[in-house]
Protein backbone atom coordinates (compact mmCIF):
# COMPACT_ATOMS: atom_id res chain seq x y z
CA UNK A 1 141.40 175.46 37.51
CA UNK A 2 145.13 175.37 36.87
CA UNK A 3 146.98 173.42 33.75
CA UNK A 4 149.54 170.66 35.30
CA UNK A 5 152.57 170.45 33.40
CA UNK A 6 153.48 166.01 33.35
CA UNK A 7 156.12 166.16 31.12
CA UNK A 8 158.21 169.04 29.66
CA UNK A 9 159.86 168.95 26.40
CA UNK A 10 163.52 167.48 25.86
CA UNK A 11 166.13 169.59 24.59
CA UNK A 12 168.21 167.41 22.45
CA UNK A 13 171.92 168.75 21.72
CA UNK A 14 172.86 168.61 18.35
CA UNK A 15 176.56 169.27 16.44
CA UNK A 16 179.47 169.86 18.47
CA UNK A 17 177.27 169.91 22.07
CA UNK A 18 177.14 165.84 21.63
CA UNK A 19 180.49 165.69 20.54
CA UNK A 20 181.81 167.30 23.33
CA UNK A 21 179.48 165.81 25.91
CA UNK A 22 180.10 162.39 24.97
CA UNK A 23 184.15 163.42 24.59
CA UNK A 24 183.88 164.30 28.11
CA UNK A 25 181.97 161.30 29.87
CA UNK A 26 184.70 158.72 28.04
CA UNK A 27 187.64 160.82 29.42
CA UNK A 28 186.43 161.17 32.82
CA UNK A 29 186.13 157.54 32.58
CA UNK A 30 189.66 156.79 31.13
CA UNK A 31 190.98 159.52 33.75
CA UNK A 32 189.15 157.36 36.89
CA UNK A 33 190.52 154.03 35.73
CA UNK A 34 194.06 155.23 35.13
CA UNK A 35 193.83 157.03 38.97
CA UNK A 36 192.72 153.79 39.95
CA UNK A 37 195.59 151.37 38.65
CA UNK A 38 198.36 153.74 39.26
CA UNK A 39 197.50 153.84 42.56
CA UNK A 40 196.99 149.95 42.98
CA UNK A 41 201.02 149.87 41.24
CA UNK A 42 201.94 151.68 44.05
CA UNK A 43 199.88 150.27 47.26
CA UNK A 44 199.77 146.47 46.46
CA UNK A 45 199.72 145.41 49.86
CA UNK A 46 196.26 147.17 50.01
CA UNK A 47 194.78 145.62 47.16
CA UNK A 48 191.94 143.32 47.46
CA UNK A 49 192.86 141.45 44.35
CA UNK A 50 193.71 137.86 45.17
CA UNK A 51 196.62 136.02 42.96
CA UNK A 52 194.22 132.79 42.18
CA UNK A 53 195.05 129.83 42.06
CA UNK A 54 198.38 130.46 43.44
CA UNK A 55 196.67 132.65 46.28
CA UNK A 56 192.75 131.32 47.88
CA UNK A 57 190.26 132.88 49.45
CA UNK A 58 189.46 131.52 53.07
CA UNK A 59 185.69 130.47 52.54
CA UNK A 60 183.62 130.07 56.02
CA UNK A 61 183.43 127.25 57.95
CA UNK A 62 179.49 127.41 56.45
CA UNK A 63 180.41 127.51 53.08
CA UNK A 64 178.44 124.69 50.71
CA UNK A 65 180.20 122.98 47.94
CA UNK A 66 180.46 120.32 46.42
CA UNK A 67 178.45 117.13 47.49
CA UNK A 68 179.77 113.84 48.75
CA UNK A 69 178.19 110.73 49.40
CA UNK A 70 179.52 108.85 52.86
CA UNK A 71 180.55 105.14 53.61
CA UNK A 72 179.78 103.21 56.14
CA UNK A 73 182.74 101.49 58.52
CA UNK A 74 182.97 98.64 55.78
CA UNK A 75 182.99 100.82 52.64
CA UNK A 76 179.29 100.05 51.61
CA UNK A 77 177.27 103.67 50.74
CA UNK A 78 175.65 104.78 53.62
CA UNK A 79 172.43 106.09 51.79
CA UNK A 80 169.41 103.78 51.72
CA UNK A 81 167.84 105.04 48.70
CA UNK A 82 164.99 106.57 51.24
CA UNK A 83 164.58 109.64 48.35
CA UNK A 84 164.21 112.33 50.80
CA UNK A 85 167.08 114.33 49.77
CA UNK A 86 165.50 114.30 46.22
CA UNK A 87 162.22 114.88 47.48
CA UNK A 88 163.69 118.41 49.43
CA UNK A 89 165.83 119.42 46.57
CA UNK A 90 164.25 122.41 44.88
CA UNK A 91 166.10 122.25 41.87
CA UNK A 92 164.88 118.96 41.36
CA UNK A 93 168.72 117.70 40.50
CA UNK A 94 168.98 114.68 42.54
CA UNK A 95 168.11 111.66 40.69
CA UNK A 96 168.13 108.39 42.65
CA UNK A 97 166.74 104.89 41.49
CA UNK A 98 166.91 102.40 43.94
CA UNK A 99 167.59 98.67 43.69
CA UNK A 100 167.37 95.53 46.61
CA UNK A 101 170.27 95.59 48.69
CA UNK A 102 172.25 91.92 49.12
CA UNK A 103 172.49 93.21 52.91
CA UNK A 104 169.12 91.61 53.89
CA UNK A 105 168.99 94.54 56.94
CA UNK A 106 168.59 97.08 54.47
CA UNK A 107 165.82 97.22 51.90
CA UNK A 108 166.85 99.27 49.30
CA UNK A 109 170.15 101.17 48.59
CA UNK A 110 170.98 102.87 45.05
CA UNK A 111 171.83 101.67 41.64
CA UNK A 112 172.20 104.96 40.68
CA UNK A 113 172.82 108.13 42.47
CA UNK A 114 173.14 111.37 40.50
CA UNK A 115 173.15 115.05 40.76
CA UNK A 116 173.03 117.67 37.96
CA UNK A 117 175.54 120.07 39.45
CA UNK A 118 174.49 122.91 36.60
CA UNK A 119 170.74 122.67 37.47
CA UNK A 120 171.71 122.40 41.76
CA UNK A 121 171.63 125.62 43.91
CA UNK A 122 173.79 124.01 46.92
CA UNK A 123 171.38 125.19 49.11
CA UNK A 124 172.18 121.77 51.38
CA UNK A 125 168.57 120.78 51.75
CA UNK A 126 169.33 117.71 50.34
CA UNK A 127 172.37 117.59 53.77
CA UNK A 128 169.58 118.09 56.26
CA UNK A 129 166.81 115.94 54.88
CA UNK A 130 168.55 113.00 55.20
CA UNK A 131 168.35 110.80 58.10
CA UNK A 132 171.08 109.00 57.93
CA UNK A 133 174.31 110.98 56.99
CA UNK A 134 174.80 109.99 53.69
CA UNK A 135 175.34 113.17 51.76
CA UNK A 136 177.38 115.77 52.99
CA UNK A 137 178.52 119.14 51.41
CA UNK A 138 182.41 120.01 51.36
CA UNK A 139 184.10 123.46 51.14
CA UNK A 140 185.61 122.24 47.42
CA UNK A 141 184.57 124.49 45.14
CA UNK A 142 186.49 124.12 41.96
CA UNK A 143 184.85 122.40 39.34
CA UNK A 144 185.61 123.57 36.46
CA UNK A 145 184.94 121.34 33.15
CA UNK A 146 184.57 121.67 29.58
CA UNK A 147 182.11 119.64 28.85
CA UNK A 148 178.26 120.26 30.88
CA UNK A 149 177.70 116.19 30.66
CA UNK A 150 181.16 116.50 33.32
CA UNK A 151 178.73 118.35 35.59
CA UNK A 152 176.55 115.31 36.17
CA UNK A 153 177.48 113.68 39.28
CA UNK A 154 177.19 109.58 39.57
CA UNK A 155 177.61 107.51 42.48
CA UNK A 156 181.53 106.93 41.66
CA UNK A 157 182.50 110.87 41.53
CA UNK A 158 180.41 111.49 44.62
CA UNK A 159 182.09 109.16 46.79
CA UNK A 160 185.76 108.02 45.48
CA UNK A 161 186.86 111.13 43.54
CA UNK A 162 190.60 111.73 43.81
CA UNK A 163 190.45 114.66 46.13
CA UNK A 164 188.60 112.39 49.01
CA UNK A 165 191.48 110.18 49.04
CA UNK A 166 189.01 107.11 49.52
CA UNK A 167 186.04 108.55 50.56
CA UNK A 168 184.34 109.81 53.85
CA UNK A 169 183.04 107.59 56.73
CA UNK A 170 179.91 108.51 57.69
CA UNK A 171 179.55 109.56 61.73
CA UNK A 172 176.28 108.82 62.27
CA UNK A 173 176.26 105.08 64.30
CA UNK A 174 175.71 101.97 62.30
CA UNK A 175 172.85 100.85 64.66
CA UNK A 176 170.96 104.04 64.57
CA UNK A 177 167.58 103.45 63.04
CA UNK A 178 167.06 105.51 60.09
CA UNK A 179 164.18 107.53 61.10
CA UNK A 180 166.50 108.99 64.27
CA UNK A 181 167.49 112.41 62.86
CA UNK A 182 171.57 113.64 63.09
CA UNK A 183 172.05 117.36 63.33
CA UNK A 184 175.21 118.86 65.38
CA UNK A 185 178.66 118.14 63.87
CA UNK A 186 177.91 116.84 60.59
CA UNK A 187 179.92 119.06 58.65
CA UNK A 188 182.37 116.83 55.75
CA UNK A 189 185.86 117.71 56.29
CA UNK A 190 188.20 116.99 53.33
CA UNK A 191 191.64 114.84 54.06
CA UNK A 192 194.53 117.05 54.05
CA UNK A 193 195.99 117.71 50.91
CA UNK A 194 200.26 116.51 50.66
């Protein structure tokens, strides 16, 4: 029977081998990164370096940001406190609790309605569990705060924040029963911006 060699020993370098070695790898690294930006001085137009916020990316027409809640016709919140969206969300972010409605049609609608934007995954599960077109995502993406109690989302941000210019209306039929399922064409669509 033959010996099988697993491992063989390391040669370490020692002295002026490691200097020179480790002299080498940081100037071939300098050398690369100096190649690289004078040639991006001299062929800006093929840069893919985008001047933001002054320049934006053009996100898809799939793209999932931030959450709104709609309205119905006469301005009343179109969600019915059903919990379904909360009940989908993985990241367990939604938190709704749910109070009698003065409407006596409706059961139940929220008191509160909020959404831990840090802990959320915007995966839109909470868009397609619900029944009734009440939460919608929007291709706004820019929510930058300083504070991470800013990144909890009540009822008031979600549906009359500045950039909505007062709020969305919800497309889904006032008579519809609630257990009737909208799918096609659902997508929220921000107002222009002047």
């Amino acid at each position: 029977m033959g010996t099988i060699v697993v491992s063989r020993e390391f040669k370490r370098r020692s002295g002026l081998g490691l200097i020179l070695s480790g002299t080498w790898a940081l100037l071939s690294g300098l050398w690369l990164t100096l190649k690289r930006m004078i040639y991006n001085l001299w062929h800006r137009k093929d840069s893919t370096t985008v001047e933001y916020p002054s320049q934006k990316v053009k996100r898809s027409s799939r793209f999932r940001g931030v959450h709104v809640l709609t309205k119905k016709a006469d301005g009343e919140i179109r969600c019915t406190a059903c919990m379904l969206c909360a009940t989908a969300c993985p990241a367990e972010c939604i938190r709704i609790v749910a109070s009698e409605n003065e409407n006596p049609d409706l059961e139940k609608s929220p008191s509160t309605y909020e959404i831990d934007s840090l802990r959320c995954v915007f995966c839109g599960f909470c868009e397609e569990a619900c029944p009734v077109d009440a939460i919608r995502m929007t291709p706004e993406y820019e929510t930058s705060n300083v504070s991470a109690s800013n990144f909890i989302w009540d009822i008031n941000f979600l549906m009359n924040r500045p950039s909505l210019k007062g709020g969305v209306t919800s497309r889904c039929p006032e008579d519809r029963p609630h257990h009737q399922r909208v799918r096609k064409g659902l997508t929220a669509e921000l107002p222009p911006k002047n």
